[in-house]
N, C-alpha and C. Protein backbone atom coordinates (compact mmCIF):
# COMPACT_ATOMS: atom_id res chain seq x y z
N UNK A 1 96.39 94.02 109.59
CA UNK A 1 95.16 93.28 109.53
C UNK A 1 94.06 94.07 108.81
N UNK A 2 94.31 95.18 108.38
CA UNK A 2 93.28 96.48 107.51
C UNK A 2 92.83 96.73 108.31
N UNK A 3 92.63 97.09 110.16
CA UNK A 3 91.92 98.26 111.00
C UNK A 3 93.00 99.25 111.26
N UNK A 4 92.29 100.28 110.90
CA UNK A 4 92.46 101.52 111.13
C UNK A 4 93.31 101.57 112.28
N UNK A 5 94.14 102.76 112.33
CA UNK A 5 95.59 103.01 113.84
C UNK A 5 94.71 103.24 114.83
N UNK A 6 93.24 103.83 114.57
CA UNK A 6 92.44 104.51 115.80
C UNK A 6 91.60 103.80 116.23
N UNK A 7 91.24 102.51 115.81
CA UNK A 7 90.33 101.76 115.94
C UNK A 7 90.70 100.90 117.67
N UNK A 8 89.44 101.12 118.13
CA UNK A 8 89.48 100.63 119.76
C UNK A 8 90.22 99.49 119.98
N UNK A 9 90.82 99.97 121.01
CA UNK A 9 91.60 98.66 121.32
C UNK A 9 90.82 97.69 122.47
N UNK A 10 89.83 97.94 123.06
CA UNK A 10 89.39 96.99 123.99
C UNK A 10 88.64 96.19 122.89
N UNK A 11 88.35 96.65 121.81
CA UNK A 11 87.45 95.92 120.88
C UNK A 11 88.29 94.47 120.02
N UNK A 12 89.86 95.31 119.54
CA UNK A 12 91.04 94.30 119.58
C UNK A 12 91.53 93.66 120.20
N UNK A 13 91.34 93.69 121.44
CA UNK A 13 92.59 92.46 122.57
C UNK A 13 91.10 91.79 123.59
N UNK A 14 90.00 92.13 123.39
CA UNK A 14 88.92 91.16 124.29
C UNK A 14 88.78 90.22 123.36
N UNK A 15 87.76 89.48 124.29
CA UNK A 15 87.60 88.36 123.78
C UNK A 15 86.50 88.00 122.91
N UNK A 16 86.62 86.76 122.39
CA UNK A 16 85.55 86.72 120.92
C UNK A 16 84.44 86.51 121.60
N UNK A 17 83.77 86.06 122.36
CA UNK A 17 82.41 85.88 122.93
C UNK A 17 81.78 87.99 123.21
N UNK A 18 80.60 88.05 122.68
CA UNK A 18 79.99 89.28 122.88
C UNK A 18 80.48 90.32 121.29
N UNK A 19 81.08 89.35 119.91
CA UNK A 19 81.19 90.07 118.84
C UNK A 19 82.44 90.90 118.85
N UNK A 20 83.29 90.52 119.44
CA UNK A 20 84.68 91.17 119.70
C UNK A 20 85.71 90.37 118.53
N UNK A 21 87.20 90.94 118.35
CA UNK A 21 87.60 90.17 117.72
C UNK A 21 88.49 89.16 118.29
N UNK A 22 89.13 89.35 119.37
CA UNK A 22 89.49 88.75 120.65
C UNK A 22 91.36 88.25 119.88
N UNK A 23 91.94 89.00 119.33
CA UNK A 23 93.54 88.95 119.15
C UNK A 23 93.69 88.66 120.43
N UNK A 24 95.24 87.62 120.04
CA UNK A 24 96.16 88.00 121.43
C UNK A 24 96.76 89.04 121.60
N UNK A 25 97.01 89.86 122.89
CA UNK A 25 98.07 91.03 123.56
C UNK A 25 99.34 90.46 123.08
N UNK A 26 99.98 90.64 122.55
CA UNK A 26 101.24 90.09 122.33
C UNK A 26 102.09 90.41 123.57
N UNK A 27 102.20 91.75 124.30
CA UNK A 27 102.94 92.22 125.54
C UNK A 27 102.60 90.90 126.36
N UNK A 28 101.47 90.71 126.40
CA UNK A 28 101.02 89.94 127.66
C UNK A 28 101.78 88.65 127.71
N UNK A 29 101.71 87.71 126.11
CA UNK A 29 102.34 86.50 126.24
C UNK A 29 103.45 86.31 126.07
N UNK A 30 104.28 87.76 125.82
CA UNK A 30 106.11 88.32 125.70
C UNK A 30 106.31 87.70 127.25
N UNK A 31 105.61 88.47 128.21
CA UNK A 31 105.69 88.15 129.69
C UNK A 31 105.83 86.51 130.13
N UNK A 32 104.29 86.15 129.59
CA UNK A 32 104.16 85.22 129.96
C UNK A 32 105.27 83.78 129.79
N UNK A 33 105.45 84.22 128.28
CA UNK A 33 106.22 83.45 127.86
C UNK A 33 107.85 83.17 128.68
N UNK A 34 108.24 84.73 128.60
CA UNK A 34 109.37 84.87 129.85
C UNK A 34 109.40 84.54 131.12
N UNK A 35 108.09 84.60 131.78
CA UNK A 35 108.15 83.82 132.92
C UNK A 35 108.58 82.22 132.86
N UNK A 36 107.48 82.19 131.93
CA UNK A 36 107.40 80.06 132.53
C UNK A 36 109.06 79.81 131.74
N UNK A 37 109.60 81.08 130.76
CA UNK A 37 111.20 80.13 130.56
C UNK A 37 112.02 80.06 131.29
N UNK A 38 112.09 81.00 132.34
CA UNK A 38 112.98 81.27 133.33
C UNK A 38 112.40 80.22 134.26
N UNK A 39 111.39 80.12 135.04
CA UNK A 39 110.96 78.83 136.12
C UNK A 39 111.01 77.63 135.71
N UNK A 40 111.30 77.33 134.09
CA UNK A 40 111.41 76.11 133.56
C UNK A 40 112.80 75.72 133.90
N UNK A 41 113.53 76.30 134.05
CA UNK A 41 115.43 76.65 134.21
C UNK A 41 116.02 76.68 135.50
N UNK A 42 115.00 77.24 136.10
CA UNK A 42 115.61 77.43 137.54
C UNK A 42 114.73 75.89 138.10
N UNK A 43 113.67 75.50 137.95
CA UNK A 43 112.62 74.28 138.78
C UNK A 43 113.57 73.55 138.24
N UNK A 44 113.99 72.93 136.82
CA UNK A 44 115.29 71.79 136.50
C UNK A 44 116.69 71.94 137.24
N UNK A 45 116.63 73.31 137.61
CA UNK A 45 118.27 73.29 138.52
C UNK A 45 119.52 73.29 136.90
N UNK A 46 119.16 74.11 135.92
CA UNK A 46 120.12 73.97 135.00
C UNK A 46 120.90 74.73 134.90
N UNK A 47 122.18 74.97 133.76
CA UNK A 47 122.97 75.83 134.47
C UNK A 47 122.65 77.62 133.99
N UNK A 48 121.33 77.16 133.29
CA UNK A 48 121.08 78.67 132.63
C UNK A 48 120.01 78.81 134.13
N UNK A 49 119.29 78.32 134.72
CA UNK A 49 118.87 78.46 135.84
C UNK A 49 119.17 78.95 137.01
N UNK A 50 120.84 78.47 137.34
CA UNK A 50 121.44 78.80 138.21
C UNK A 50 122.20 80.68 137.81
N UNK A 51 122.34 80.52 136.63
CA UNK A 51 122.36 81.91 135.77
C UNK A 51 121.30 82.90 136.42
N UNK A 52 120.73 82.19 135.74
CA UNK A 52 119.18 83.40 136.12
C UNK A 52 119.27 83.59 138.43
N UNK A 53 119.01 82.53 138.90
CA UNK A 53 119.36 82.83 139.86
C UNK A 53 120.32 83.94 140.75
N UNK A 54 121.26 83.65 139.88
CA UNK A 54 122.36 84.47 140.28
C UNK A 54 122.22 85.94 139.94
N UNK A 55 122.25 86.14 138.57
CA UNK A 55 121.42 87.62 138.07
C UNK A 55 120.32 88.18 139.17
N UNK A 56 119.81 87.06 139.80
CA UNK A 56 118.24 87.59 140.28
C UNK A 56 118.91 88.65 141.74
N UNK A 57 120.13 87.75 142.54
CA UNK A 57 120.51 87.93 143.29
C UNK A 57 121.90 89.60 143.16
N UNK A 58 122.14 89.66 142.06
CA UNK A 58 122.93 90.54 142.16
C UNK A 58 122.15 92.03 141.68
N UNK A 59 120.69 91.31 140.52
CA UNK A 59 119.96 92.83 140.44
C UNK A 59 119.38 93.14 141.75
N UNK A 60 119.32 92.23 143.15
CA UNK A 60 118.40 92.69 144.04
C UNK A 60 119.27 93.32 145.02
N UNK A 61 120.80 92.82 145.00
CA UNK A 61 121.82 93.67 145.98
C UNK A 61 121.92 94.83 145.35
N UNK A 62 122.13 94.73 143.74
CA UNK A 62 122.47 96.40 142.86
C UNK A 62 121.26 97.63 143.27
N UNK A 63 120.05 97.30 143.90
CA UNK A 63 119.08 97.86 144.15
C UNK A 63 119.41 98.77 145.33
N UNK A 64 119.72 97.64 146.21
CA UNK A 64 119.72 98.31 147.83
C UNK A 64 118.27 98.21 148.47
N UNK A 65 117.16 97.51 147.75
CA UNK A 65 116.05 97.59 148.31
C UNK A 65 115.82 96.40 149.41
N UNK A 66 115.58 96.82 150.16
CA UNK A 66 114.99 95.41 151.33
C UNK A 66 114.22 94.55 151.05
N UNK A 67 113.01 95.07 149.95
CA UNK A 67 111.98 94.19 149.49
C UNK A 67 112.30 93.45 148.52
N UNK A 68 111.51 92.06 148.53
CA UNK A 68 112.42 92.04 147.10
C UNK A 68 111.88 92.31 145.82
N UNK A 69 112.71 92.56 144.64
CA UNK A 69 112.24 93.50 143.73
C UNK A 69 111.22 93.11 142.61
N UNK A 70 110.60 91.44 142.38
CA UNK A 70 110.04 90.83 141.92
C UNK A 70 108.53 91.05 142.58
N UNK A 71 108.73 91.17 144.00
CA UNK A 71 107.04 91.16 144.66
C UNK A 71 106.61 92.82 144.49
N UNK A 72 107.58 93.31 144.50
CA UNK A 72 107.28 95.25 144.39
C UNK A 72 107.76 95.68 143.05
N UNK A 73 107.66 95.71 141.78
CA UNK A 73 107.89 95.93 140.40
C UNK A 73 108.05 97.40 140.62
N UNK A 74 108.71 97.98 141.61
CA UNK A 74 108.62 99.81 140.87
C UNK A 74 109.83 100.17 140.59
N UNK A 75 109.51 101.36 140.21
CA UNK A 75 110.54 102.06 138.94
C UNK A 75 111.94 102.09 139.52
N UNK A 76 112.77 101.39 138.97
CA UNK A 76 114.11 101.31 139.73
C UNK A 76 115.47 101.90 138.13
N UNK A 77 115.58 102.82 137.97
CA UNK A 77 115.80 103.57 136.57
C UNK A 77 117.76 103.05 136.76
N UNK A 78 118.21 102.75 137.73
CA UNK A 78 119.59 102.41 137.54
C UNK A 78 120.11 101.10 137.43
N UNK A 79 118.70 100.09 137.25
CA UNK A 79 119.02 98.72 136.99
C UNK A 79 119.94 98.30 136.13
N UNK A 80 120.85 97.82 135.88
CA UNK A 80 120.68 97.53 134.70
C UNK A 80 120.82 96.10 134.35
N UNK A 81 120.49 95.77 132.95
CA UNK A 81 120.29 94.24 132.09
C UNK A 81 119.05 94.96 131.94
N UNK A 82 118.73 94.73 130.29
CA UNK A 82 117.65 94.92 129.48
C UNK A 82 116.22 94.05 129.99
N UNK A 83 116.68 93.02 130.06
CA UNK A 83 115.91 91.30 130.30
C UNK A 83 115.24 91.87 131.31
N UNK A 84 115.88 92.37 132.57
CA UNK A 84 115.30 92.11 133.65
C UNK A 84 114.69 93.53 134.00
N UNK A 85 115.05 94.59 133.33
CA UNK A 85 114.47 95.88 133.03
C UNK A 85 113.17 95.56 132.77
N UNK A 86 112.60 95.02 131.67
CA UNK A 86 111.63 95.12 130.80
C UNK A 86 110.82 93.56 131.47
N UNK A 87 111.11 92.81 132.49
CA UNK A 87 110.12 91.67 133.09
C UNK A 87 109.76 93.25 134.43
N UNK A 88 110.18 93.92 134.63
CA UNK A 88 109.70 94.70 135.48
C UNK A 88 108.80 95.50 135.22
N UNK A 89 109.28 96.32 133.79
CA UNK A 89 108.39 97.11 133.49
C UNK A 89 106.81 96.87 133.01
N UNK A 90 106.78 95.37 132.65
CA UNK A 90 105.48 94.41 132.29
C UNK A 90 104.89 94.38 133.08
N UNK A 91 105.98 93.85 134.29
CA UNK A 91 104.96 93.62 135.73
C UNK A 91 104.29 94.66 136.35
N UNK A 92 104.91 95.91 136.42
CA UNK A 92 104.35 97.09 136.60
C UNK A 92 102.96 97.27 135.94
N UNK A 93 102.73 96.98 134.79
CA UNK A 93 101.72 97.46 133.67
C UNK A 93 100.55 97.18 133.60
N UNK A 94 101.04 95.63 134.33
CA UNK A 94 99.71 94.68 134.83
C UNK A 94 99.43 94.35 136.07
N UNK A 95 100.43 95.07 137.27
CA UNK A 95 100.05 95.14 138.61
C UNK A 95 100.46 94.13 139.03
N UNK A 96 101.31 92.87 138.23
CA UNK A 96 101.69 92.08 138.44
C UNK A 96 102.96 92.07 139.85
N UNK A 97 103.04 90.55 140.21
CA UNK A 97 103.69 90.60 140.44
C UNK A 97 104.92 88.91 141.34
N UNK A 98 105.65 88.65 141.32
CA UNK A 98 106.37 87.41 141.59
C UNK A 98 106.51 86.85 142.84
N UNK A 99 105.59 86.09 143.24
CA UNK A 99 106.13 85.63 144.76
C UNK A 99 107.14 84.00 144.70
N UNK A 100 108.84 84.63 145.09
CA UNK A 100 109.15 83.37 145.81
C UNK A 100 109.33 82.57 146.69
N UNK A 101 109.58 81.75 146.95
CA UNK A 101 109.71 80.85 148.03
C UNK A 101 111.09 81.56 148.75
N UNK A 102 111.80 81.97 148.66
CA UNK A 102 113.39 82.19 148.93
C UNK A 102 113.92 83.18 148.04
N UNK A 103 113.19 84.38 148.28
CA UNK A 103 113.63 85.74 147.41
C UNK A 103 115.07 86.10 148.09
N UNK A 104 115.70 86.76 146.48
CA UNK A 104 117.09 87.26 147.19
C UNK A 104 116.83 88.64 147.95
N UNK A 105 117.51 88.75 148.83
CA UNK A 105 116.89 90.44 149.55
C UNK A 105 118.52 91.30 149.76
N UNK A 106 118.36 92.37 150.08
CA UNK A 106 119.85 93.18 150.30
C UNK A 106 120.13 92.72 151.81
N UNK A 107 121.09 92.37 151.93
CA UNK A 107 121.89 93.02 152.95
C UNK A 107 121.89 94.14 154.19
């Protein structure tokens, strides 16, 4: 866009009201975007839904954590799947975090 590598970033990602230039975060709507595709999948009951479900349930037994791992985003380094690596590490970034109705939990 011709600004400089050093040029402020709260000045780049706020918003246009107060003389800002107000870009989108791209991280932010990577997330966002990944959320509402996955709840779009699982709320229809489809079979990439029931997918994701199932994944949800076997990264939360592969854990061993009691909590489940969507409402507590911390560093869990032996996960593995990329996908679900990196909706964690977002959520972490932004303090975020997933409440469901019927979280999978360990055992």
């Amino acid at each position: 866009m011709g600004y400089q590598c050093n040029f402020p970033k709260a000045v780049i990602y706020s918003s246009k009201y107060g003389s800002r230039i107000g870009f989108t975060h791209l991280q932010a709507y990577q997330l966002s975007a990944k959320i509402t595709g996955a709840m779009k999948h699982v709320l229809a009951q489809t079979n990439i839904g029931e997918q994701i479900l199932i994944f949800m349930c076997w990264a939360q037994m592969c854990t061993g954590i009691g909590a489940p791992i969507l409402s507590d985003p911390r560093t869990i380094p032996y996960l593995e799947g990329q996908w679900f690596r990196a909706l964690l590490t977002n959520l972490r970034k932004i303090k975020g975090k997933l409440l469901l109705d019927d979280p999978p939990t360990a055992l």
